[in-house]
Protein backbone atom coordinates (compact mmCIF):
# COMPACT_ATOMS: atom_id res chain seq x y z
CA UNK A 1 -4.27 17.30 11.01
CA UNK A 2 -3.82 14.43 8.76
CA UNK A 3 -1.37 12.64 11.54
CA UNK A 4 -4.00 13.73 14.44
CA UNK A 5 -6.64 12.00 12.33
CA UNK A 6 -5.34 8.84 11.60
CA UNK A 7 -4.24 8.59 15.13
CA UNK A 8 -7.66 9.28 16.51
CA UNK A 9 -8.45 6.01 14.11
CA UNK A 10 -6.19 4.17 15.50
CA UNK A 11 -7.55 4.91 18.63
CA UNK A 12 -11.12 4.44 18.40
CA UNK A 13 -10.32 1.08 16.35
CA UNK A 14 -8.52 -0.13 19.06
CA UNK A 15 -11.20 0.84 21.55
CA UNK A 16 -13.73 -1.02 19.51
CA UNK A 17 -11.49 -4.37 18.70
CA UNK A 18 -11.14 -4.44 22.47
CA UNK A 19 -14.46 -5.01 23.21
CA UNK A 20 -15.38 -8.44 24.07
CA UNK A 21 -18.33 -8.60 20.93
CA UNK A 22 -15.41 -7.70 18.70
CA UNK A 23 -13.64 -11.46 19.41
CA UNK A 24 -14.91 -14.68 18.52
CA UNK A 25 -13.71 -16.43 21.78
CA UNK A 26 -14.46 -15.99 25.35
CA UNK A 27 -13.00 -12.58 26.89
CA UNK A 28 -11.53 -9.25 24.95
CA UNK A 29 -8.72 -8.78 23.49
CA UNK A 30 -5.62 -7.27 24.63
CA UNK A 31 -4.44 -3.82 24.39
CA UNK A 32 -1.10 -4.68 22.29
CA UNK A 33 -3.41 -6.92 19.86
CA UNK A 34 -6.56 -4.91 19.30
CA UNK A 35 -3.67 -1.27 19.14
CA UNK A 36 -1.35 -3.47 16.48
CA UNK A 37 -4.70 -4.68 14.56
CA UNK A 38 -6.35 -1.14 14.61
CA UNK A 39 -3.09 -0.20 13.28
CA UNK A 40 -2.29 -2.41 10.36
CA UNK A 41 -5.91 -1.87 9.34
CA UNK A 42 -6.56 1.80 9.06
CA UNK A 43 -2.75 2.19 7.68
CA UNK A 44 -3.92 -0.71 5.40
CA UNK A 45 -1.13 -2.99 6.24
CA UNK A 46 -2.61 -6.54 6.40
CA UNK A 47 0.12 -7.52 8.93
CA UNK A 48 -1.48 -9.55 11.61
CA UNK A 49 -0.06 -11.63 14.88
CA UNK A 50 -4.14 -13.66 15.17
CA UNK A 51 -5.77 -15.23 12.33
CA UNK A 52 -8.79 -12.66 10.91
CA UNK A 53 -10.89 -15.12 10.33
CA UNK A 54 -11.43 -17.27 13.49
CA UNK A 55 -10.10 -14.69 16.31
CA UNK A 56 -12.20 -11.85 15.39
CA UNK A 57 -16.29 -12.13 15.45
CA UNK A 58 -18.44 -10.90 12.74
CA UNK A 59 -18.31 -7.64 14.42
CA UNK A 60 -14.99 -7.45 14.74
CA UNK A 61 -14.20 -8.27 10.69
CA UNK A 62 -16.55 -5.67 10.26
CA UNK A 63 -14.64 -3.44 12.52
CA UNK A 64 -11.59 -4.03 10.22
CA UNK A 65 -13.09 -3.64 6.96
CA UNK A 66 -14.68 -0.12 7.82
CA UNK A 67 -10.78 0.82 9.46
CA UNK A 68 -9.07 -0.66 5.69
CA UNK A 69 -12.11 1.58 3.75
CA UNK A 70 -11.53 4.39 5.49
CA UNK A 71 -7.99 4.32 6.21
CA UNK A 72 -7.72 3.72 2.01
CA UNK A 73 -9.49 6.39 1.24
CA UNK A 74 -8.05 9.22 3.55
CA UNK A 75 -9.10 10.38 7.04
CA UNK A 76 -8.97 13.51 6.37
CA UNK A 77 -10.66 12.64 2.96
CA UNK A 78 -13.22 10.66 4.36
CA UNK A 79 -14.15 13.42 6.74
CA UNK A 80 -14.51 16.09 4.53
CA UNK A 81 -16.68 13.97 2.42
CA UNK A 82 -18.99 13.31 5.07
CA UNK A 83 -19.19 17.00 5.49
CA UNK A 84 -20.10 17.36 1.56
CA UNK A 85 -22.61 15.08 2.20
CA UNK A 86 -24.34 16.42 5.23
CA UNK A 87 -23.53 20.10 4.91
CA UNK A 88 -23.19 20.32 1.32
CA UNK A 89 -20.07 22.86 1.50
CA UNK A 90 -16.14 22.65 2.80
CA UNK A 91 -14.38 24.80 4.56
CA UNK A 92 -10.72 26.44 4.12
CA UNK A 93 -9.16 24.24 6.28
CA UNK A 94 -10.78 20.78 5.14
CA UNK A 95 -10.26 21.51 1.41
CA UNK A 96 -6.53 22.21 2.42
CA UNK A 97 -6.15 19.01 4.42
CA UNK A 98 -8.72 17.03 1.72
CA UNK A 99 -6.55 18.38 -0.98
CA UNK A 100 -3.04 17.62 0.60
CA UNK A 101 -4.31 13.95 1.13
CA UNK A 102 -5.35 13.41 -2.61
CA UNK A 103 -3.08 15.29 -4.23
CA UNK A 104 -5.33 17.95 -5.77
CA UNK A 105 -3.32 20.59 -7.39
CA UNK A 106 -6.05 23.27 -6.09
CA UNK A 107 -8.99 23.24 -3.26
CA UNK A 108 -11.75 25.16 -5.73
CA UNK A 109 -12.90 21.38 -6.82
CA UNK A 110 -12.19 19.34 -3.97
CA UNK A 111 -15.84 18.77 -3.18
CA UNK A 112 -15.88 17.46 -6.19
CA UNK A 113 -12.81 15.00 -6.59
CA UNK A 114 -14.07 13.52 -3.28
CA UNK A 115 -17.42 12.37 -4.45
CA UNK A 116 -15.63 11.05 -7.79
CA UNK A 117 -12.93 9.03 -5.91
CA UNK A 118 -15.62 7.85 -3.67
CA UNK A 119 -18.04 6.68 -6.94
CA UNK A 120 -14.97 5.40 -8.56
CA UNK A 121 -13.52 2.97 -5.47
CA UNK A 122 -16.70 1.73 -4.31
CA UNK A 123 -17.84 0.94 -8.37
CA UNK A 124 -14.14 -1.09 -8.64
CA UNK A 125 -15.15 -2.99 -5.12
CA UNK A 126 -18.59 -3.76 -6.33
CA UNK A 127 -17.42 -5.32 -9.86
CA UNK A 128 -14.62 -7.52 -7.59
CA UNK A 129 -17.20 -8.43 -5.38
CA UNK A 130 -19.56 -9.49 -7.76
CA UNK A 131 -17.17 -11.47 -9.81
CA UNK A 132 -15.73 -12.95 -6.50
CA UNK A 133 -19.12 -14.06 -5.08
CA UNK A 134 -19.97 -15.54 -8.54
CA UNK A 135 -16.96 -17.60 -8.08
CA UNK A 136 -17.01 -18.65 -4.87
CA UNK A 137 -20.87 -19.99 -5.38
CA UNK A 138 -19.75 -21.34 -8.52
CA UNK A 139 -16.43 -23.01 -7.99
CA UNK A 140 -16.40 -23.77 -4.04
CA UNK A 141 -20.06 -24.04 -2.99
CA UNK A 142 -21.09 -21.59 -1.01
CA UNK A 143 -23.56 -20.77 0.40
CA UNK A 144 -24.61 -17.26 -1.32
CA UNK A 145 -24.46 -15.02 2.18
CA UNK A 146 -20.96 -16.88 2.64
CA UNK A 147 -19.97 -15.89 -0.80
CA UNK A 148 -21.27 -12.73 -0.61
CA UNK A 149 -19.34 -11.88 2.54
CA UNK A 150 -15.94 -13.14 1.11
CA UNK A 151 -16.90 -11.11 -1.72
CA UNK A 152 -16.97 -8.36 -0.07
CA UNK A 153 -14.24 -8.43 2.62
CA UNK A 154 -11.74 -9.22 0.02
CA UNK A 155 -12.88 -6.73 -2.45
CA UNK A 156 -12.53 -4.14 -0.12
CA UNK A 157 -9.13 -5.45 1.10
CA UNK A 158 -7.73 -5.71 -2.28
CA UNK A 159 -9.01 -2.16 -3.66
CA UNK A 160 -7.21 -0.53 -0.46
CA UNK A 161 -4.14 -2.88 -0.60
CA UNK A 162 -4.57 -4.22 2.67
CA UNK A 163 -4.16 -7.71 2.00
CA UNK A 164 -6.53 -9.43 4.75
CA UNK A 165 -7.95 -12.63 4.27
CA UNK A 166 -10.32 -15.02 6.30
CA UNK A 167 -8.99 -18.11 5.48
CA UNK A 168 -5.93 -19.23 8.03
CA UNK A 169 -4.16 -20.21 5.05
CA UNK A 170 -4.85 -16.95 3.64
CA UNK A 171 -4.89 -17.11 -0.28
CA UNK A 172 -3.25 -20.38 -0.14
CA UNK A 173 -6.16 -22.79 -1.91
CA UNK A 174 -6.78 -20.47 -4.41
CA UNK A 175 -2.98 -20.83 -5.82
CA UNK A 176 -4.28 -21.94 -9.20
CA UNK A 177 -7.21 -20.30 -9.63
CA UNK A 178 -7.03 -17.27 -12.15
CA UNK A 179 -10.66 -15.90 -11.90
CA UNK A 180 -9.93 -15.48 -8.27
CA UNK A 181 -6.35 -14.79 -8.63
CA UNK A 182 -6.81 -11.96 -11.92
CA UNK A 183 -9.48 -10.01 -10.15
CA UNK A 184 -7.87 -9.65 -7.45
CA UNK A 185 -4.76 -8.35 -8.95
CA UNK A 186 -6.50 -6.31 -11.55
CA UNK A 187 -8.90 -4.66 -8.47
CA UNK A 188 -4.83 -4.41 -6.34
CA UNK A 189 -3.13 -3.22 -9.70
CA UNK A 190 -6.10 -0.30 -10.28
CA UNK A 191 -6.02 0.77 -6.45
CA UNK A 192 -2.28 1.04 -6.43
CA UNK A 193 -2.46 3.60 -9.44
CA UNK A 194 -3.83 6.31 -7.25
CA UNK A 195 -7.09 8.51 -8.18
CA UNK A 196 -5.41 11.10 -10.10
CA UNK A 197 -3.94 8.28 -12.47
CA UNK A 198 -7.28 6.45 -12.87
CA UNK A 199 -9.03 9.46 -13.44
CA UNK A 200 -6.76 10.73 -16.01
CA UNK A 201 -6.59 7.53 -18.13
CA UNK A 202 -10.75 7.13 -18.31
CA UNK A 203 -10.70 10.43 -20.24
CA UNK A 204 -7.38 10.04 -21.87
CA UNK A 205 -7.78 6.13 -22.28
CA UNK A 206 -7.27 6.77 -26.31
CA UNK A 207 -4.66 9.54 -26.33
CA UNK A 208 -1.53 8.24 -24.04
CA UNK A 209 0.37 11.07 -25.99
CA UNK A 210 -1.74 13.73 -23.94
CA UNK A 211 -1.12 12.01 -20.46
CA UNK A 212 0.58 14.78 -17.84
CA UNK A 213 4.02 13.93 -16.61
CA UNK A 214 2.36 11.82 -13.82
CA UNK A 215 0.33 9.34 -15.47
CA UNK A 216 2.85 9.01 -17.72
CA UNK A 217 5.81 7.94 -14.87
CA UNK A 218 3.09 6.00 -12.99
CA UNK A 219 1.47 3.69 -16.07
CA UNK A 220 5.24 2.76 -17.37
CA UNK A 221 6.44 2.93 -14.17
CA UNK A 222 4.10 0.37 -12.86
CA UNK A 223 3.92 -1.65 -15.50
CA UNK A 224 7.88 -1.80 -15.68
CA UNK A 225 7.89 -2.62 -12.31
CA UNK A 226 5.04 -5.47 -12.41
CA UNK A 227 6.84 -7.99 -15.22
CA UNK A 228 10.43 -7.38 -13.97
CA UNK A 229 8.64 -8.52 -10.02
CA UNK A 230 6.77 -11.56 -12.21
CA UNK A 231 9.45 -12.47 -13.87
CA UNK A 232 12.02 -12.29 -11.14
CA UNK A 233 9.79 -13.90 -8.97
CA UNK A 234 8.52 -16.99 -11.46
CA UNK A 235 12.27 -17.66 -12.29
CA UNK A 236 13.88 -17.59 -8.82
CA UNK A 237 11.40 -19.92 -7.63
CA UNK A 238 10.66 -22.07 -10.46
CA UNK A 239 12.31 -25.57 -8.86
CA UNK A 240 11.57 -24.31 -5.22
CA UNK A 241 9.08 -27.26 -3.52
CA UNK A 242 8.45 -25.03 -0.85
CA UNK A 243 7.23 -21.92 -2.53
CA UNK A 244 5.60 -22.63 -6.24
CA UNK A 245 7.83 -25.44 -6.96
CA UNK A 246 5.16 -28.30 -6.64
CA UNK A 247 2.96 -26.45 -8.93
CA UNK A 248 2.14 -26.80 -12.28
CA UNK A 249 3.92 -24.31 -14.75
CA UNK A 250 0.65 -22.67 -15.74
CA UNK A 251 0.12 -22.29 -11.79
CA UNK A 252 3.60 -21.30 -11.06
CA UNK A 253 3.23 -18.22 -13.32
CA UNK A 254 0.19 -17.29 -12.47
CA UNK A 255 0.96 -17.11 -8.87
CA UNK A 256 4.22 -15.00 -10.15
CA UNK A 257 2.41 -12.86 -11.70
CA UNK A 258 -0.15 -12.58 -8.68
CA UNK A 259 2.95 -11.61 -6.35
CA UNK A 260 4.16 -9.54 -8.37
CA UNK A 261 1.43 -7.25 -8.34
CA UNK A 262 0.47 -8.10 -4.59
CA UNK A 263 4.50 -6.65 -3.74
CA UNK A 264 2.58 -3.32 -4.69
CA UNK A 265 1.64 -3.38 -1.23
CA UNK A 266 -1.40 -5.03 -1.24
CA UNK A 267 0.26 -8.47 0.62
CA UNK A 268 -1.86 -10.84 -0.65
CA UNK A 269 -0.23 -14.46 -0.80
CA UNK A 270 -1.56 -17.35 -2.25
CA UNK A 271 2.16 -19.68 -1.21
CA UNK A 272 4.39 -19.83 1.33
CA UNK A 273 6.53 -16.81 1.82
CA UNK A 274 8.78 -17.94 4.62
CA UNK A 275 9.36 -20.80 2.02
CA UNK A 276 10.72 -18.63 -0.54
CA UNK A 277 14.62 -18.39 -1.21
CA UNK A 278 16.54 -15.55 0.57
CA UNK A 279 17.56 -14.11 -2.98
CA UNK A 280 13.95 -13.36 -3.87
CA UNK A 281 13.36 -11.82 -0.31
CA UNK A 282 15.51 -9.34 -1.18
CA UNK A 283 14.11 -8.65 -4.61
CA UNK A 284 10.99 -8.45 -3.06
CA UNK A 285 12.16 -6.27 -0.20
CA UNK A 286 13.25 -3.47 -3.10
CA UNK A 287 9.65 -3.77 -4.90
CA UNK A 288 7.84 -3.19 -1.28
CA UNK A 289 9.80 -0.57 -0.65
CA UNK A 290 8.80 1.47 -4.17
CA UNK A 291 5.52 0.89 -3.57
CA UNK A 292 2.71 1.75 -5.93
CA UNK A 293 1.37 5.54 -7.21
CA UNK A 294 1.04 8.35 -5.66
CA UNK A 295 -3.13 9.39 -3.88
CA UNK A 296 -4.10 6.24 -4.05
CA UNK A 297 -4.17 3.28 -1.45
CA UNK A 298 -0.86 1.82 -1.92
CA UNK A 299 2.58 2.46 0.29
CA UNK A 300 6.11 3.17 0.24
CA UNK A 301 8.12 5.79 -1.47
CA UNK A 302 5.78 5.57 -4.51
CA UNK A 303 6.65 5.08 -8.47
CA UNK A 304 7.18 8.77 -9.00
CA UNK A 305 9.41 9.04 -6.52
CA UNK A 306 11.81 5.84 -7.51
CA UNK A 307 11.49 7.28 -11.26
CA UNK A 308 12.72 10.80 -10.53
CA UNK A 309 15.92 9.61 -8.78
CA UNK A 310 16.47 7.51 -12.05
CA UNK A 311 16.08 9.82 -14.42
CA UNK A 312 18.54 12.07 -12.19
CA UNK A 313 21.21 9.65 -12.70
CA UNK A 314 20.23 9.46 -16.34
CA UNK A 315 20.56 13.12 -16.77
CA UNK A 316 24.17 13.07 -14.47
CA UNK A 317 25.38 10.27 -16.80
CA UNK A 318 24.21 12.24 -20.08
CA UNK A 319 25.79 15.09 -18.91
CA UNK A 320 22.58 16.98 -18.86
CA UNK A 321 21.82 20.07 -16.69
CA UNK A 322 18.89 19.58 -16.16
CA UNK A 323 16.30 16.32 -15.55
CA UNK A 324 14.13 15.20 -18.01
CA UNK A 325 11.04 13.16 -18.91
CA UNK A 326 9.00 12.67 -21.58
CA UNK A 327 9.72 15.64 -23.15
CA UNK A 328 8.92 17.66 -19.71
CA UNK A 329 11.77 19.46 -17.39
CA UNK A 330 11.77 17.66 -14.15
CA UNK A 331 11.55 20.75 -11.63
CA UNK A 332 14.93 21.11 -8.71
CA UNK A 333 12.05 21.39 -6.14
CA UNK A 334 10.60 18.05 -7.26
CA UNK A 335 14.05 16.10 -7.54
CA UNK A 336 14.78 17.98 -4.02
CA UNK A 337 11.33 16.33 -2.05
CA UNK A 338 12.34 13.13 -4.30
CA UNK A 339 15.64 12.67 -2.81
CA UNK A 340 14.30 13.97 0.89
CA UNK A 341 11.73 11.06 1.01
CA UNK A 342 13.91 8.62 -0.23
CA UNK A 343 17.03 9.18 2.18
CA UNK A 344 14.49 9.64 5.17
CA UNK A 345 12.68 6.03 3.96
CA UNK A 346 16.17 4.29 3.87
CA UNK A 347 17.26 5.78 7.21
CA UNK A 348 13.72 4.80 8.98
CA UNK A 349 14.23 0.89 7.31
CA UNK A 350 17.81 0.45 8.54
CA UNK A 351 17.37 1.97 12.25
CA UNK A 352 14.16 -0.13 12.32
CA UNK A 353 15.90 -3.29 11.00
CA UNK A 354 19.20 -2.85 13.29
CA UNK A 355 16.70 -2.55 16.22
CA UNK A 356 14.93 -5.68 15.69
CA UNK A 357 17.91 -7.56 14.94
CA UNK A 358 19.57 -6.50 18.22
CA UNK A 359 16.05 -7.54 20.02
CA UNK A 360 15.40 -10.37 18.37
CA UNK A 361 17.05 -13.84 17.49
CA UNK A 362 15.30 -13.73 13.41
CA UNK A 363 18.27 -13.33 11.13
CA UNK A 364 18.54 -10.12 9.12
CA UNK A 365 16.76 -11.44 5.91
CA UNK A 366 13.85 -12.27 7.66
CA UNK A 367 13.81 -8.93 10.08
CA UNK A 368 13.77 -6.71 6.59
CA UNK A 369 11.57 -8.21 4.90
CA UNK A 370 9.33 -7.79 7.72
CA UNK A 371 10.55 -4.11 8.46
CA UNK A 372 10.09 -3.45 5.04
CA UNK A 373 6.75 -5.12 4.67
CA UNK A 374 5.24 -3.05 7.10
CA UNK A 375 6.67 0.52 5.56
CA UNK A 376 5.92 0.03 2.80
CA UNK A 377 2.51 -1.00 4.26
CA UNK A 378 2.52 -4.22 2.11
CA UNK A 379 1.36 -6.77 4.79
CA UNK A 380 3.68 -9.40 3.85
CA UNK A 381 5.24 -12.03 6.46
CA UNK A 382 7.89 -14.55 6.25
CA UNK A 383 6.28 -15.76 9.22
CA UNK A 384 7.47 -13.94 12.12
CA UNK A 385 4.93 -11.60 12.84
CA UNK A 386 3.60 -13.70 15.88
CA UNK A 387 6.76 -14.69 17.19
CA UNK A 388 8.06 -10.56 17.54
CA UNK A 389 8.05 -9.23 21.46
CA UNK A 390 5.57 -6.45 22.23
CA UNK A 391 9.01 -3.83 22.11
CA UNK A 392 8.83 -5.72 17.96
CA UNK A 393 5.56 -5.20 17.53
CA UNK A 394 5.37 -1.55 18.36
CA UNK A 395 8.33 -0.68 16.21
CA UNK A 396 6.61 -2.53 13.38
CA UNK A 397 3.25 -0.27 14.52
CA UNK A 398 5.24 2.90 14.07
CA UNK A 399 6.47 1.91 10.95
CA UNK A 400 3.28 1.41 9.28
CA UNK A 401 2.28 4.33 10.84
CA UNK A 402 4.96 6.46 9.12
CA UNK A 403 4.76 4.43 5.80
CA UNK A 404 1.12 5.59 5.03
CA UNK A 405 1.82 8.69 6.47
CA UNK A 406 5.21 9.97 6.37
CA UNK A 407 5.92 10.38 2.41
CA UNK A 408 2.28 12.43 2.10
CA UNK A 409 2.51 14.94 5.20
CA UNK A 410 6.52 14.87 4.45
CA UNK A 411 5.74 16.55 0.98
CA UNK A 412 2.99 18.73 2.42
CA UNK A 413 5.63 19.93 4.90
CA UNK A 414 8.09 20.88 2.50
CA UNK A 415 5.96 22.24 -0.33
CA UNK A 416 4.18 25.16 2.70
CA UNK A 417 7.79 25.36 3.41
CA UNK A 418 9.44 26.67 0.43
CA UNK A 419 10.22 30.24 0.51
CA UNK A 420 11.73 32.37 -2.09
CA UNK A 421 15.75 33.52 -0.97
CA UNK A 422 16.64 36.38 -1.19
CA UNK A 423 20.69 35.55 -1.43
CA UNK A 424 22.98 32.69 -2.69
CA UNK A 425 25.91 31.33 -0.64
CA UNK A 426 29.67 31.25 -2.68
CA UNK A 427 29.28 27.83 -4.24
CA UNK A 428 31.25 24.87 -2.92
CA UNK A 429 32.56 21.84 -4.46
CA UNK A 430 33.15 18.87 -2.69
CA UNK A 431 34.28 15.91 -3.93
CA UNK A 432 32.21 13.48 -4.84
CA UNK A 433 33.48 9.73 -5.40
């Protein structure tokens, strides 16, 4: 059902980016354009072949930013909330499907999480947006419903890790700017989390030793990930003039540290990415592909997941029978789905990548970090989006596709299919190494 309803989004977003209001130019817009935009939107992607800010009319940015909200928050979510609203109950089968999307442990309160992940996102969007319109009057002069409306549509974008922007230049002139530059992170950094994590820490905020297991993976986790991607990033590119090289140092961290979070598959850039050394690419290809926490707006294989094949290799390397964290026992089930997703995310990169080589005349580098980019639903470009065929851009579609998708309704597919057994096979022991 999840699947079936994001693909009825993609669907009617198409339909409606097709439409000749929905472009800024004479005409409609193509099937291959409006299906790839629809796409990257409700999948919140930010990958784009036309610039969003000239190409597409008001309606049709507006058409976007509904597909990002909703797509962020959860088809399947944002249907049964609409049914909370106007029917004031849930039945079996949405709580299941609401639950599965969110990551709800039960369905008893899931009328309930829904309203409080809907209060929560749209309260982070309208403090961005506020703070972002103040600057944007203040600092660039403009007009207040211009401000307003970048405001918004980058709020929105940043909260769901999308990554669209309406300049052509997307972040580019706001390089050295840290109100613009922090709030977006911090409103990127607190949508990556995922609900369950947010929720958690604003009644917990003051006792970190009482966090569950998952907060506990997904704070450090995160927060590992975020200076080890700033540093990385600030150092390799430090001297590069075509990146942050021209900067000044103040500048040249700051926009590390901006990247850094944006890797967490929000796709913001505020420099050059096809500038960037091949080196970094490929640190930046690993931090795409980790993604941010789990039920919440980011992609790839998510924090938890990259943790729990670490501390399996810890606990091989101790010598330890069994996996452990913070003082918790890491269940075989878990470290099972862990190990499932990750395998099946490698497998999907490198067919996808080998493909696009074979079809294309980009070198390797440049293929994977767009490959990766898009499953990892990051939105990131070294510059070749444009340039791909239609066979490239469809791959790149069903990638996105299974990044937001495939790790969630993967899990849900195992988890209904675990079954006790009644019988163990004779154990076998092959080598290893």
């Amino acid at each position: 059902m999840i699947l079936a309803g994001f693909a009825i989004g993609v669907v009617v977003g198409t339909g409606l980016l097709m439409l000749p209001i929905a472009r800024a130019g004479q005409g409609g817009t193509d099937l291959l354009t409006a299906f790839f935009h629809a796409a990257s939107s409700i999948c919140v992607v930010g990958l784009t072949t036309v610039d969003t800010g000239t190409y597409w009319s008001g309606f049709g940015q507006l058409v976007i930013l509904l597909l990002v909200q909703v797509g962020g928050f959860g088809i399947m979510a944002f249907a049964s909330l609409l049914g909370v609203v106007v029917t004031r109950r849930l039945g079996l089968r949405s709580r299941l499907t609401a639950a599965a999307e969110t990551k709800n442990s039960g369905i008893g309160g899931v009328a309930g999480l829904l309203i409080r992940v809907a209060v929560v996102g749209l309260s982070i969007e309208l403090l961005c947006t506020v703070l972002l319109t103040v600057r944007f009057l203040t600092g660039y002069q403009f007009s207040f419903g211009k401000a307003l409306y970048h405001g918004v549509f980058h709020a929105v974008t940043a909260f769901n890790n999308a990554g669209f922007a309406l300049r052509p230049d997307g972040l580019d002139a706001y390089v050295d700017d840290p109100w613009i530059c922090l709030t977006l992170a911090v409103t990127v950094a607190l949508g990556s989390l995922g609900f369950p994590v947010l929720f958690e820490l604003a009644r917990r905020s003051r006792t970190p030793g009482k966090w569950s297991t998952h907060t506990k993976i997904t704070v450090l986790g995160s927060g590992l990930l975020f200076v080890i991607g700033a540093l990385f990033i600030t150092i390799s590119e430090w001297s590069n003039p075509d990146s942050i090289g021209g900067l000044s140092p103040g500048s040249r961290i700051l926009a590390g540290v901006f990247h850094s979070v944006s890797l967490r598959t929000a796709g913001f850039s505020t420099v050059d990415i096809g500038g960037m050394h091949q080196g970094t690419w490929l640190g930046m290809d690993v931090l795409m592909f980790i993604g941010g926490g789990s039920a919440g707006t980011s992609g790839g294989i998510k924090v938890t997941t990259f943790a729990v094949l670490l501390f399996v290799i810890i606990a091989e390397v101790r010598g330890d029978r069994a996996v452990n964290a913070f003082g918790r026992r890491i269940s075989s089930r878990t470290v099972q789905q862990a190990v499932t997703v990750a395998l099946l995310s490698v497998a999907a990169v490198v067919v996808a990548t080998i493909v696009l080589v074979e079809i294309t005349d980009f070198s390797t580098d440049r293929v994977l970090f767009e490959v990766v980019s898009a499953f990892g639903t990051t939105g990131l470009t070294t510059g070749i989006t444009t340039q791909l065929p239609s066979a490239g851009l469809l791959l790149l579609t069903g990638l996105m596709f299974l990044g937001r998708l495939g790790p969630v309704t993967l899990v849900s597919a195992l988890a209904l299919r675990d079954s006790e057994r009644r019988f163990d096979y004779p154990e076998g022991r092959p080598l290893i190494g």
